[in-house]
N, C-alpha and C. Protein backbone atom coordinates (compact mmCIF):
# COMPACT_ATOMS: atom_id res chain seq x y z
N UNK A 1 0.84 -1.18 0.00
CA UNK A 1 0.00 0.00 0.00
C UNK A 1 0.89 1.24 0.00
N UNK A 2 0.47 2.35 -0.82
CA UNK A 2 0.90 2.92 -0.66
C UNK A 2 1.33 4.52 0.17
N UNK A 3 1.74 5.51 0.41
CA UNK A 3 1.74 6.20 1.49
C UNK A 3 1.08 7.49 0.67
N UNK A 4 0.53 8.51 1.56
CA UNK A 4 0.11 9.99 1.15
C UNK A 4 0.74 10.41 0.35
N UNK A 5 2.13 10.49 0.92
CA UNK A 5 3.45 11.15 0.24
C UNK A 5 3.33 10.36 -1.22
N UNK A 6 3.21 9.50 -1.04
CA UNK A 6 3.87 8.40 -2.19
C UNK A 6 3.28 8.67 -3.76
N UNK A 7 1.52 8.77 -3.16
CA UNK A 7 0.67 9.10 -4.16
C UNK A 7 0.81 10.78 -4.49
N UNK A 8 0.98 11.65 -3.50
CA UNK A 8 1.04 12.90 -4.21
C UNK A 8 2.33 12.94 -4.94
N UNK A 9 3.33 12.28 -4.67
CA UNK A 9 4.51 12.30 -5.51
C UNK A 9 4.01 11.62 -7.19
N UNK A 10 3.46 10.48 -6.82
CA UNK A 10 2.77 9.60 -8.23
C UNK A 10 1.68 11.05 -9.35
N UNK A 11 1.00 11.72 -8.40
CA UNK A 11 0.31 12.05 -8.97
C UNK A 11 0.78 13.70 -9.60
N UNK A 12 1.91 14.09 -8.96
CA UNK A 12 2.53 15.64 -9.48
C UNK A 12 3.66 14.95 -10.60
N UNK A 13 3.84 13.94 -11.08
CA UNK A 13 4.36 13.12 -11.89
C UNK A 13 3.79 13.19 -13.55
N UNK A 14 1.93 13.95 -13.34
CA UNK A 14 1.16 13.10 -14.11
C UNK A 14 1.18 14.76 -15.02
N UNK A 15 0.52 14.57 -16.25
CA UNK A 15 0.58 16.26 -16.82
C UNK A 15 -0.31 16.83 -16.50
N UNK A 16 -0.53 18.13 -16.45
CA UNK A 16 -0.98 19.24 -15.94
C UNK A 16 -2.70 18.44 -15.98
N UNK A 17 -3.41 18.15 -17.02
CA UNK A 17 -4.76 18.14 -17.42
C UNK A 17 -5.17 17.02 -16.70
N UNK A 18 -4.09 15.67 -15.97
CA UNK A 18 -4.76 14.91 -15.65
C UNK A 18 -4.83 14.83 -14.23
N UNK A 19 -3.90 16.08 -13.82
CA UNK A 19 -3.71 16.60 -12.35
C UNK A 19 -5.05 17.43 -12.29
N UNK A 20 -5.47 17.84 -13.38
CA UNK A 20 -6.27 19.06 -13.05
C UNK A 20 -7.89 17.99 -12.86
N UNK A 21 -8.03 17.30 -13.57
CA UNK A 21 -8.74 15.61 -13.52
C UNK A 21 -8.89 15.11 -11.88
N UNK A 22 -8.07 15.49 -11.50
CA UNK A 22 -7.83 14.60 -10.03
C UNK A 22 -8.44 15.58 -9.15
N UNK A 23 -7.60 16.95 -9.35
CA UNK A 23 -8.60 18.09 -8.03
C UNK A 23 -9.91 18.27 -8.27
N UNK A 24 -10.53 17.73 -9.96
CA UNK A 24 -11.58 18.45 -9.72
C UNK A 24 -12.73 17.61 -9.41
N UNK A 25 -12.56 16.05 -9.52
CA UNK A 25 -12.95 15.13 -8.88
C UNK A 25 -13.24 15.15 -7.38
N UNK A 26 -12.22 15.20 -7.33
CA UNK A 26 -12.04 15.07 -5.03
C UNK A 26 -12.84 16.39 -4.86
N UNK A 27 -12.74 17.56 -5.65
CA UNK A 27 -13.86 18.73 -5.48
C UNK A 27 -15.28 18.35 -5.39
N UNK A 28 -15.40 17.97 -7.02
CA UNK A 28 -17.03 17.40 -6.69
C UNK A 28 -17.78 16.72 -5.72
N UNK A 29 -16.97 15.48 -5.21
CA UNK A 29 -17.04 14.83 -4.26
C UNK A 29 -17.00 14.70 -3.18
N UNK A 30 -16.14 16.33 -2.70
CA UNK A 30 -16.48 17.17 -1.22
C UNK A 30 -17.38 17.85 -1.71
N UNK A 31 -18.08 18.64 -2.39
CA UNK A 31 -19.21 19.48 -2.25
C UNK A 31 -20.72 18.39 -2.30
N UNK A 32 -20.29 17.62 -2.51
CA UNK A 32 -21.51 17.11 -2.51
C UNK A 32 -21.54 16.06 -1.63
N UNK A 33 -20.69 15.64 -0.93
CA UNK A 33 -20.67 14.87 0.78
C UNK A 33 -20.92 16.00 1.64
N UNK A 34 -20.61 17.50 1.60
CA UNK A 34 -21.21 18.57 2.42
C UNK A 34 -22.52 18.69 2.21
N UNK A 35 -23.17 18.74 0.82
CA UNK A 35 -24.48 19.00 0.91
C UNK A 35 -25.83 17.69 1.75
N UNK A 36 -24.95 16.48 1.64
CA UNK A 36 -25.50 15.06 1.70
C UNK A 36 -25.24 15.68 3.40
N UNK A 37 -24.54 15.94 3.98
CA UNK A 37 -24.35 16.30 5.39
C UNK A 37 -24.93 17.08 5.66
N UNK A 38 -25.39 18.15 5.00
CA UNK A 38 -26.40 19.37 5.67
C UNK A 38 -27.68 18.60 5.29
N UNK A 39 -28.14 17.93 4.44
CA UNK A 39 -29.19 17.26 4.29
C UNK A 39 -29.45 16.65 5.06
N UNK A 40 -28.57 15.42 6.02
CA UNK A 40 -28.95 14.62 6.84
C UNK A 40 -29.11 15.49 8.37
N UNK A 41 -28.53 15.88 8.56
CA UNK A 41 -28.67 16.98 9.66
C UNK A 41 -29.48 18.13 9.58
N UNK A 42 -30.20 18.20 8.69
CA UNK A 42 -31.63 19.23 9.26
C UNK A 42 -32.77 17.53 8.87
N UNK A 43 -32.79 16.81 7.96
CA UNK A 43 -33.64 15.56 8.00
C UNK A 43 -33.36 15.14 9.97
N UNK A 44 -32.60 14.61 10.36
CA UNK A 44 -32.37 14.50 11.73
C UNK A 44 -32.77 15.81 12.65
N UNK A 45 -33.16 16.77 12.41
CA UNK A 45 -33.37 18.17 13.36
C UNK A 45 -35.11 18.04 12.68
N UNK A 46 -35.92 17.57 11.82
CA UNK A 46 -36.76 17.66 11.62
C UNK A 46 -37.42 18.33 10.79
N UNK A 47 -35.96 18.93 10.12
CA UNK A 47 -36.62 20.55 8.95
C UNK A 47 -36.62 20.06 7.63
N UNK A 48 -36.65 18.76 7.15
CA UNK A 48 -36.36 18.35 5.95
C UNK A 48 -37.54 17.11 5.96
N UNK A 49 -38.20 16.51 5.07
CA UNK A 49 -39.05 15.63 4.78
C UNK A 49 -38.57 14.39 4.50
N UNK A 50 -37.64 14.72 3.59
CA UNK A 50 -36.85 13.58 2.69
C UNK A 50 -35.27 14.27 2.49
N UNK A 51 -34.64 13.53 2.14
CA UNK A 51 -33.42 13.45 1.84
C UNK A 51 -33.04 13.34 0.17
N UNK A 52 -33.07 14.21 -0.51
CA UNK A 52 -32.63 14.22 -1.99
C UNK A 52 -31.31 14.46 -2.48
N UNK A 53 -31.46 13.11 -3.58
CA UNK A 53 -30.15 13.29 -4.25
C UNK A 53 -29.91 13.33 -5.49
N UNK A 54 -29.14 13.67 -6.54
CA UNK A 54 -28.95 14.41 -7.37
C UNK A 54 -30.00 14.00 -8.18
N UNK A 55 -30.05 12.43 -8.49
CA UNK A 55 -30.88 11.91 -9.39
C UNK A 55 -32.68 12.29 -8.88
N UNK A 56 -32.65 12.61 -7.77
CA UNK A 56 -34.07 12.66 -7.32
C UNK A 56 -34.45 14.11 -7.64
N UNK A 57 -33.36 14.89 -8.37
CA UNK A 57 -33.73 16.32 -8.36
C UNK A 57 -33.56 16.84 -10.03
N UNK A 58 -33.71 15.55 -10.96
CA UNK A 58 -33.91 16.16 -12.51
C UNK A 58 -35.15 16.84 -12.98
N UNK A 59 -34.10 17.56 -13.79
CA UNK A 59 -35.31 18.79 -14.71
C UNK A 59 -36.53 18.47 -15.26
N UNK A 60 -35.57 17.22 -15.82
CA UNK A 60 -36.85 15.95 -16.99
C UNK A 60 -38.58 15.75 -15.96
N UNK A 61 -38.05 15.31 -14.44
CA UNK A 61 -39.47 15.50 -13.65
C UNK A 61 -39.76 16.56 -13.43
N UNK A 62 -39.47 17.69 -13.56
CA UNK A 62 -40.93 18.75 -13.80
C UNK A 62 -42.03 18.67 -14.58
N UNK A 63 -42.97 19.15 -14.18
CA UNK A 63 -44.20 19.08 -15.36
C UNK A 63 -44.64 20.49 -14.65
N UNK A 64 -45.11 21.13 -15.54
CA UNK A 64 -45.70 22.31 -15.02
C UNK A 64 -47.17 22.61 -14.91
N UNK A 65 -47.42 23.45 -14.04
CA UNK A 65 -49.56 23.37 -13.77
C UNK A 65 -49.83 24.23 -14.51
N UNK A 66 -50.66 23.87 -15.51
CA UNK A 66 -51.67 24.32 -16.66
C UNK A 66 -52.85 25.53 -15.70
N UNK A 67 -52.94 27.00 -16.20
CA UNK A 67 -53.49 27.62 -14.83
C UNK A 67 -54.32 28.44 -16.50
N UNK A 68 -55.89 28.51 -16.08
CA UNK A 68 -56.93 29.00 -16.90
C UNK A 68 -56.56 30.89 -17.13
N UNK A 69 -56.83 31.19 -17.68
CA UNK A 69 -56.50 32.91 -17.75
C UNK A 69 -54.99 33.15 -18.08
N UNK A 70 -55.20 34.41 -17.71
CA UNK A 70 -53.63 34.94 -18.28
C UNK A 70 -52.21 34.74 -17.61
N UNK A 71 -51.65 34.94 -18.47
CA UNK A 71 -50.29 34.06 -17.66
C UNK A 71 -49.70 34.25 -17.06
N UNK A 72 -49.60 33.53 -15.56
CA UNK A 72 -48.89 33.81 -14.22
C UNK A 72 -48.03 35.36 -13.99
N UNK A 73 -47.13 35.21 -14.81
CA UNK A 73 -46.10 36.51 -14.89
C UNK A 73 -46.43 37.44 -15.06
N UNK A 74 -47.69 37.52 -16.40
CA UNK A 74 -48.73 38.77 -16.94
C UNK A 74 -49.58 39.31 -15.27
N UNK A 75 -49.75 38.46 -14.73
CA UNK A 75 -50.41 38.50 -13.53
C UNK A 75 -49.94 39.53 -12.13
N UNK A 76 -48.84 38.62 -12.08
CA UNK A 76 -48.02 39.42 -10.78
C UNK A 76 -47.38 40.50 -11.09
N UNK A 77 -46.84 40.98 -12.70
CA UNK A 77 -46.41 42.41 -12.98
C UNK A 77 -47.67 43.57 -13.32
N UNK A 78 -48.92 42.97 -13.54
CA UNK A 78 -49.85 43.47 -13.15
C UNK A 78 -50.17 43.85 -11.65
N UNK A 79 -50.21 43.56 -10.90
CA UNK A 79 -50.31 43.08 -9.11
C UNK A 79 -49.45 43.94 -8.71
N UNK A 80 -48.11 44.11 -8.67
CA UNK A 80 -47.16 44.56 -8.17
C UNK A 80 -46.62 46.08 -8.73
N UNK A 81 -47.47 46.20 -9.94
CA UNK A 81 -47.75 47.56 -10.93
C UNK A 81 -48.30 48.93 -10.29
């Protein structure tokens, strides 16, 4: 096995693009073990329903509500006019 040292030595070895490959990985993968952590900790405090994850949060499932009259936006810049 190998040591910390060993691998950052292996990996400042590698060219620029596949170094740049590596930080931005371990990036993604802390921002989104932080968000999975603030998720579980307000789900555990009671302020959350469910626990969502990336796949549970695509665009493709929207559908939008069909609303009779004029259109929402026409509405509230009317309202707020």
């Amino acid at each position: 096995m190998m040591t910390p040292t060993e691998i950052l030595n292996e990996i400042n070895k590698l060219p620029q693009n596949e170094r740049q490959k590596i930080v931005d990985s371990l990036a993604e993968k802390d921002e989104e073990s932080i968000a999975l952590r603030l998720q579980k900790s307000l789900y555990e405090d009671g302020l959350l329903r469910e626990i969502r994850t990336n796949k549970s949060n695509k665009v493709a499932d929207f559908k939008p509500i069909k609303i009779e009259g004029e259109p929402l936006s026409e509405t509230i810049i009317r309202e707020r006019g």
